[in-house]
Protein backbone atom coordinates (compact mmCIF):
# COMPACT_ATOMS: atom_id res chain seq x y z
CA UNK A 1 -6.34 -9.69 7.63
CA UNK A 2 -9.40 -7.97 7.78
CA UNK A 3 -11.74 -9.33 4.51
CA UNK A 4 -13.23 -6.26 2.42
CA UNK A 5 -10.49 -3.60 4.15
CA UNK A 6 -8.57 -1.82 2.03
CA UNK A 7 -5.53 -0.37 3.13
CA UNK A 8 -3.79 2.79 1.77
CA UNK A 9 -0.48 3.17 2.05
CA UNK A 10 1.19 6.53 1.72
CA UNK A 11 4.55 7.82 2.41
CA UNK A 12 5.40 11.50 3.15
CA UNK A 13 8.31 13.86 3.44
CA UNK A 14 8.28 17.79 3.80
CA UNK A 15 4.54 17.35 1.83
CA UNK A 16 3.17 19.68 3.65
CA UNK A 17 1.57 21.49 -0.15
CA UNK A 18 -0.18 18.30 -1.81
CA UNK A 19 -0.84 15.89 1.32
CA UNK A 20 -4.58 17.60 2.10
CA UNK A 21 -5.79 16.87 -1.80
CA UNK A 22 -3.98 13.48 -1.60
CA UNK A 23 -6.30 12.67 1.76
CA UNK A 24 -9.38 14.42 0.51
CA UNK A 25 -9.65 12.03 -2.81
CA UNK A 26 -9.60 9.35 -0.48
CA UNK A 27 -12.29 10.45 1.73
CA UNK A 28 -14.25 10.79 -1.29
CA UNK A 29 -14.43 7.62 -1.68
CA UNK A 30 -17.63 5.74 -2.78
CA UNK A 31 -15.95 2.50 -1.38
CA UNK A 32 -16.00 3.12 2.46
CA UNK A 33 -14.24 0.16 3.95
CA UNK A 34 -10.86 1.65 4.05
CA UNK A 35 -7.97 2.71 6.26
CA UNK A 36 -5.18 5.43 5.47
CA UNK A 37 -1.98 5.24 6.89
CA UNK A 38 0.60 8.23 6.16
CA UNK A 39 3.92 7.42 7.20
CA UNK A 40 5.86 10.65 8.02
CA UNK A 41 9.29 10.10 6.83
CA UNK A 42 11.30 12.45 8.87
CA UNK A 43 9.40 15.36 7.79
CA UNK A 44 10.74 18.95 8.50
CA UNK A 45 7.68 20.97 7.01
CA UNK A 46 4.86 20.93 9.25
CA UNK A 47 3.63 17.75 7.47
CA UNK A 48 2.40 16.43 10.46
CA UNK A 49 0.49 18.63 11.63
CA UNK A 50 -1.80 18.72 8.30
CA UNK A 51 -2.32 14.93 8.75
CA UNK A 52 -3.37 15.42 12.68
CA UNK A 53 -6.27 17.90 11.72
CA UNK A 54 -7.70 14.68 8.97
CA UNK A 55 -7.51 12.38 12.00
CA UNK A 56 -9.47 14.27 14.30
CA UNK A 57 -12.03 14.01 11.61
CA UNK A 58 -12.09 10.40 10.72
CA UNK A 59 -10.32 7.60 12.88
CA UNK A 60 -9.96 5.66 9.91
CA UNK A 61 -6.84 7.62 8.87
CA UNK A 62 -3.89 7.16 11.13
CA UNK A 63 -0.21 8.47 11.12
CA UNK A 64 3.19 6.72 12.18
CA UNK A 65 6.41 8.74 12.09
CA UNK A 66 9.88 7.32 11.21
CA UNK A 67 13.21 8.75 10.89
CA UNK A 68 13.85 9.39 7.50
CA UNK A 69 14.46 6.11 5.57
CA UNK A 70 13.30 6.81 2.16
CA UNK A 71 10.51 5.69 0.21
CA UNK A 72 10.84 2.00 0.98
CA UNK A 73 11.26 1.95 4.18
CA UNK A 74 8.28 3.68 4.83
CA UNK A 75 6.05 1.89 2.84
CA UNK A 76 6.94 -1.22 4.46
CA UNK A 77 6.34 0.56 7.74
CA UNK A 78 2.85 0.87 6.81
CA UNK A 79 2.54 -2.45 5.09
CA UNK A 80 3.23 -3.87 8.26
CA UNK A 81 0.60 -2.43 10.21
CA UNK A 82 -2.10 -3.05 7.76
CA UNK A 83 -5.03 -4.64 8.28
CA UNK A 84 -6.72 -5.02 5.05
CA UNK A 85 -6.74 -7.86 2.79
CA UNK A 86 -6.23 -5.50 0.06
CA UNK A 87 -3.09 -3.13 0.11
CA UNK A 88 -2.94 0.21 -2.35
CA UNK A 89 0.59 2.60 -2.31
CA UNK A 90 -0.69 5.75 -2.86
CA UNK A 91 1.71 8.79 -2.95
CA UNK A 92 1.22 11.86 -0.94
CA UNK A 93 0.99 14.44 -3.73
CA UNK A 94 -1.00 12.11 -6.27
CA UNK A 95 -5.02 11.75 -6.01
CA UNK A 96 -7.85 9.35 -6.72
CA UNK A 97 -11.28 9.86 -8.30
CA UNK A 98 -13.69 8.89 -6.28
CA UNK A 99 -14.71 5.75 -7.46
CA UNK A 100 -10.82 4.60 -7.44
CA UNK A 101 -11.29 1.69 -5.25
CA UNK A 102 -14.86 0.62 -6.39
CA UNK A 103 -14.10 0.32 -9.93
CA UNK A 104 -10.86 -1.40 -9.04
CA UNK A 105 -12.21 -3.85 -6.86
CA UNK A 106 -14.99 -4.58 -9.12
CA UNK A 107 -12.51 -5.48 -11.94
CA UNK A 108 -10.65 -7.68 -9.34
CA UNK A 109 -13.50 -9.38 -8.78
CA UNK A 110 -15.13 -9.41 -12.61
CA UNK A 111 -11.33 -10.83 -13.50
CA UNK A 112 -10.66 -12.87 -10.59
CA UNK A 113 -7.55 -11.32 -10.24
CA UNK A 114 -5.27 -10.78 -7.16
CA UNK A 115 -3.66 -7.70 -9.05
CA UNK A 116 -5.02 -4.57 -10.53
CA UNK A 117 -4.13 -1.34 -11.65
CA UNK A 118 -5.49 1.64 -14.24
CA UNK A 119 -4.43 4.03 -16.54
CA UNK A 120 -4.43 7.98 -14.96
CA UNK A 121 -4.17 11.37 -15.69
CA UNK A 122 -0.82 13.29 -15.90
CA UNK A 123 -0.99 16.72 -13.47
CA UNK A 124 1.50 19.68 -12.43
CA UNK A 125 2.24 21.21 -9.02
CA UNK A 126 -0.84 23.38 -9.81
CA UNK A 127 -3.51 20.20 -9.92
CA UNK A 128 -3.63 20.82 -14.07
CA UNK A 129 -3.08 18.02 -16.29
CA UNK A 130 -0.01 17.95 -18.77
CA UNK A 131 0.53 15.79 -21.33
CA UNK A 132 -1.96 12.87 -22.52
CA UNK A 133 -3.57 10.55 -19.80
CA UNK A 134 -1.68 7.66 -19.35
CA UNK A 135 -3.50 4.75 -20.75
CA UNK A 136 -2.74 1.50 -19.54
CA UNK A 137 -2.86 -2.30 -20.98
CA UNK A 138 -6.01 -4.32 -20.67
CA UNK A 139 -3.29 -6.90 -18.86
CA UNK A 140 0.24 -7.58 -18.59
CA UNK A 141 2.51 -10.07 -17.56
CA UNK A 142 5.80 -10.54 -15.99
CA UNK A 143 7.71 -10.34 -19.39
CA UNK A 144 5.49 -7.22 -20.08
CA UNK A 145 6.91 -5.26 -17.28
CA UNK A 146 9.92 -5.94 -17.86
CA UNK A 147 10.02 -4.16 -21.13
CA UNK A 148 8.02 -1.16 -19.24
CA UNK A 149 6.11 -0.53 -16.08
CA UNK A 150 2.51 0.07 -16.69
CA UNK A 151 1.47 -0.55 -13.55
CA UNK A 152 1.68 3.23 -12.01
CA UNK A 153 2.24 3.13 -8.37
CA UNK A 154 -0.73 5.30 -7.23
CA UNK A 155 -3.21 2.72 -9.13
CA UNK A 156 -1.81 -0.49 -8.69
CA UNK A 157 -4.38 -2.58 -5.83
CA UNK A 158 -3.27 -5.91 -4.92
CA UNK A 159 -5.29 -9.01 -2.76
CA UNK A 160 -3.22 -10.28 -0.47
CA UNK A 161 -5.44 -12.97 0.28
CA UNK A 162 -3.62 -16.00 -1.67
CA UNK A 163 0.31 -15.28 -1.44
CA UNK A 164 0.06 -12.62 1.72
CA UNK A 165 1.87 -9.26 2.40
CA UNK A 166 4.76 -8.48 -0.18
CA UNK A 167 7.36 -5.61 1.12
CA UNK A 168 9.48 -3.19 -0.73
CA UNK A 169 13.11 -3.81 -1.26
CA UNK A 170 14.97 -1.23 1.16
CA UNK A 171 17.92 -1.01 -0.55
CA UNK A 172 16.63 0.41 -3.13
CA UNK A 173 16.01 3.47 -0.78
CA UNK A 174 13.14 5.98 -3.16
CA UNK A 175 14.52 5.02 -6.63
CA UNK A 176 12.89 1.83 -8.70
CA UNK A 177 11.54 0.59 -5.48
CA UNK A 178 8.01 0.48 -6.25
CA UNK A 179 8.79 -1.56 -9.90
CA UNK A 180 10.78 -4.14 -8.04
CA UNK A 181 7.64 -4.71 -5.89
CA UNK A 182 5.22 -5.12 -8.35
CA UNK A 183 7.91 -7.52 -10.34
CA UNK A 184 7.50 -9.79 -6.91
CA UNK A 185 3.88 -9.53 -6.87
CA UNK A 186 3.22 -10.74 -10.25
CA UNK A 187 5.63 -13.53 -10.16
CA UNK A 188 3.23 -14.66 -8.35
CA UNK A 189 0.30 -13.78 -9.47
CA UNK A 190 1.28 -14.03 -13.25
CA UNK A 191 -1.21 -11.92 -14.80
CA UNK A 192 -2.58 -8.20 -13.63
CA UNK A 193 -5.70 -6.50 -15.15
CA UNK A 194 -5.49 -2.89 -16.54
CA UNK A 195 -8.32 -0.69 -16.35
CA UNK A 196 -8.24 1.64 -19.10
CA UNK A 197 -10.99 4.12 -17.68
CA UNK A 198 -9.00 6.72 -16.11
CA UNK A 199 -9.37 6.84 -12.41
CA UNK A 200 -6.33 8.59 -10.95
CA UNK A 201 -3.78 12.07 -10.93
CA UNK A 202 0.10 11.42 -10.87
CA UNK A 203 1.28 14.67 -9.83
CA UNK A 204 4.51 15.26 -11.79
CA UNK A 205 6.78 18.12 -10.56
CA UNK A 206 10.19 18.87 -11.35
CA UNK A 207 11.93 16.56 -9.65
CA UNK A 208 9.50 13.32 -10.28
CA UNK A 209 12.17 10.77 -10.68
CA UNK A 210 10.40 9.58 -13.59
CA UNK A 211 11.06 12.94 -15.80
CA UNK A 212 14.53 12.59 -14.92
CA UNK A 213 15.89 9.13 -16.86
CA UNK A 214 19.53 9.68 -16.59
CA UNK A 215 19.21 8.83 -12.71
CA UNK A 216 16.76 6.13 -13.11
CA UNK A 217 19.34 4.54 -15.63
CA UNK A 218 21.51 3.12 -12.85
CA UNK A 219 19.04 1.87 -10.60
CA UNK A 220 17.12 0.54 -13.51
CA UNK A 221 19.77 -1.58 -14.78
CA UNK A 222 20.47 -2.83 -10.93
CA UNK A 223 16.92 -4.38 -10.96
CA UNK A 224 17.40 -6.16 -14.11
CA UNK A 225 21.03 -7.56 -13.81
CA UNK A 226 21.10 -8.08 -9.59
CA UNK A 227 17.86 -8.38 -8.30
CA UNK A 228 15.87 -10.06 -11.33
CA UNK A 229 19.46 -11.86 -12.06
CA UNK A 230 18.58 -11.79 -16.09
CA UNK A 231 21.87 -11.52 -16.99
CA UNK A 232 23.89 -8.98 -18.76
CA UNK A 233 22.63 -9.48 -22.45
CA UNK A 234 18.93 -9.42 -21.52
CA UNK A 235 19.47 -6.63 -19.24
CA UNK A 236 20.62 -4.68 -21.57
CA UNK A 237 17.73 -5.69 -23.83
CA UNK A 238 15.04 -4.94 -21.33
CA UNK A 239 16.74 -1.34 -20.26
CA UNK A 240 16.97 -0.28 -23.86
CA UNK A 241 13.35 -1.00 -24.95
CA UNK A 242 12.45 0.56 -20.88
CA UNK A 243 14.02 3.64 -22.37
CA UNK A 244 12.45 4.13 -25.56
CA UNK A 245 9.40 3.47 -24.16
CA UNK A 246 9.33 5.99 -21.45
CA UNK A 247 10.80 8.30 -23.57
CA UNK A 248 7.55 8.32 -25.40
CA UNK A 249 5.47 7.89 -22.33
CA UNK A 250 6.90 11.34 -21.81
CA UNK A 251 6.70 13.17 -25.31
CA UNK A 252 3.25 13.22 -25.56
């Protein structure tokens, strides 16, 4: 563990389009002390190749490639590599301001806290936003997520400092993956810190899991009843008031 390094996390298939802006924002960064590595889940678009021109430029961005394994698999690919004490999962069609990490780690710091995250605009395929930015909780608990995720995965930063790496549920494949690893970290933790100044762009396009419920349902429910192991009463509870929740997330 390298003290001060933050490491970026981002896993790619066939995104050829959005991977550029998603490196750019991050070599915009006012906090230097970072490294990027793209995993390149079995891409078939030329991917690749977009990522080798960034590396040429900076050595601080790297690339592995996988056979395609989903979502999970590749993050944990690139957890295990990393260096830094501080590990971000950033997606490679969503962006960061530039002050992303600096602000972030300065509320980590100001709160003491091992886990961070902050609320974020809402964009389309053509970088313009939709919908309201998404404005997050000052903090929120394990309970709290389990009513709703607030903790969006391109914002969440977590210190791995006290209870070490955390990986991603495989299983899980790209659906839910990312909740089920911030419901480990916080177990843990207890308490993350929201940043309500927006500092981030989740790219939604038309197949963003999270505009299509009906086959997040499923999954959902999984995490509540067999991985969490609430049983089937609370389950129920906790994926009904999910729902309604990000059924407003979405309306507005």
């Amino acid at each position: 563990m390298e003290k001060g390094l933050v490491s970026i996390i981002t896993p790619m298939y066939n995104g050829k389009r959005f991977i550029g802006q998603t490196i750019d924002s991050v070599l915009s960064q006012t906090y230097p002390n970072w490294e990027m590595i793209v995993i390149d889940d079995g891409s078939k678009d030329g991917s690749g190749m977009v990522v080798n021109e960034y590396i040429l430029r900076d050595s601080r961005i790297q690339m592995i490639s996988q056979e395609n394994g989903g979502s999970a698999s590749a993050r944990n690919n690139g957890i295990r590599r990393a260096r830094g004490q501080y590990i971000a999962l950033l997606d490679a069609d969503d962006t960061w301001n530039s002050d992303f990490l600096q602000k972030q780690l300065k509320l980590m710091h100001d709160k003491n806290a091992a886990l961070v995250y902050s609320s974020h605009t809402r964009i389309d395929e053509n970088s313009k936003e939709i919908l309201t930015p998404f404005i997050v909780p000052e903090k929120v608990t394990y309970n709290d997520l389990l009513k709703t995720c607030s903790i969006s995965c391109l914002t969440g930063l977590y210190d791995t400092k006290e209870f070490g790496k955390v990986y991603l549920r495989e299983e899980m494949k790209s659906v839910r993956d990312d909740y089920v690893y911030w419901l480990e970290i916080i177990k843990n933790v207890k308490i993350a810190y929201g940043n309500k100044e927006v500092l981030a762009n989740y790219r939604i396009l038309g197949s963003s899991a999270s505009r299509k419920k009906k086959k997040v349902i499923g999954p959902h429910f999984k995490v509540l009843y067999k991985i969490e192991k609430l049983g089937f009463i609370k389950s129920c509870y906790f994926l009904a008031s999910w729902a309604v929740r990000s059924y407003f997330k979405y309306r507005k």
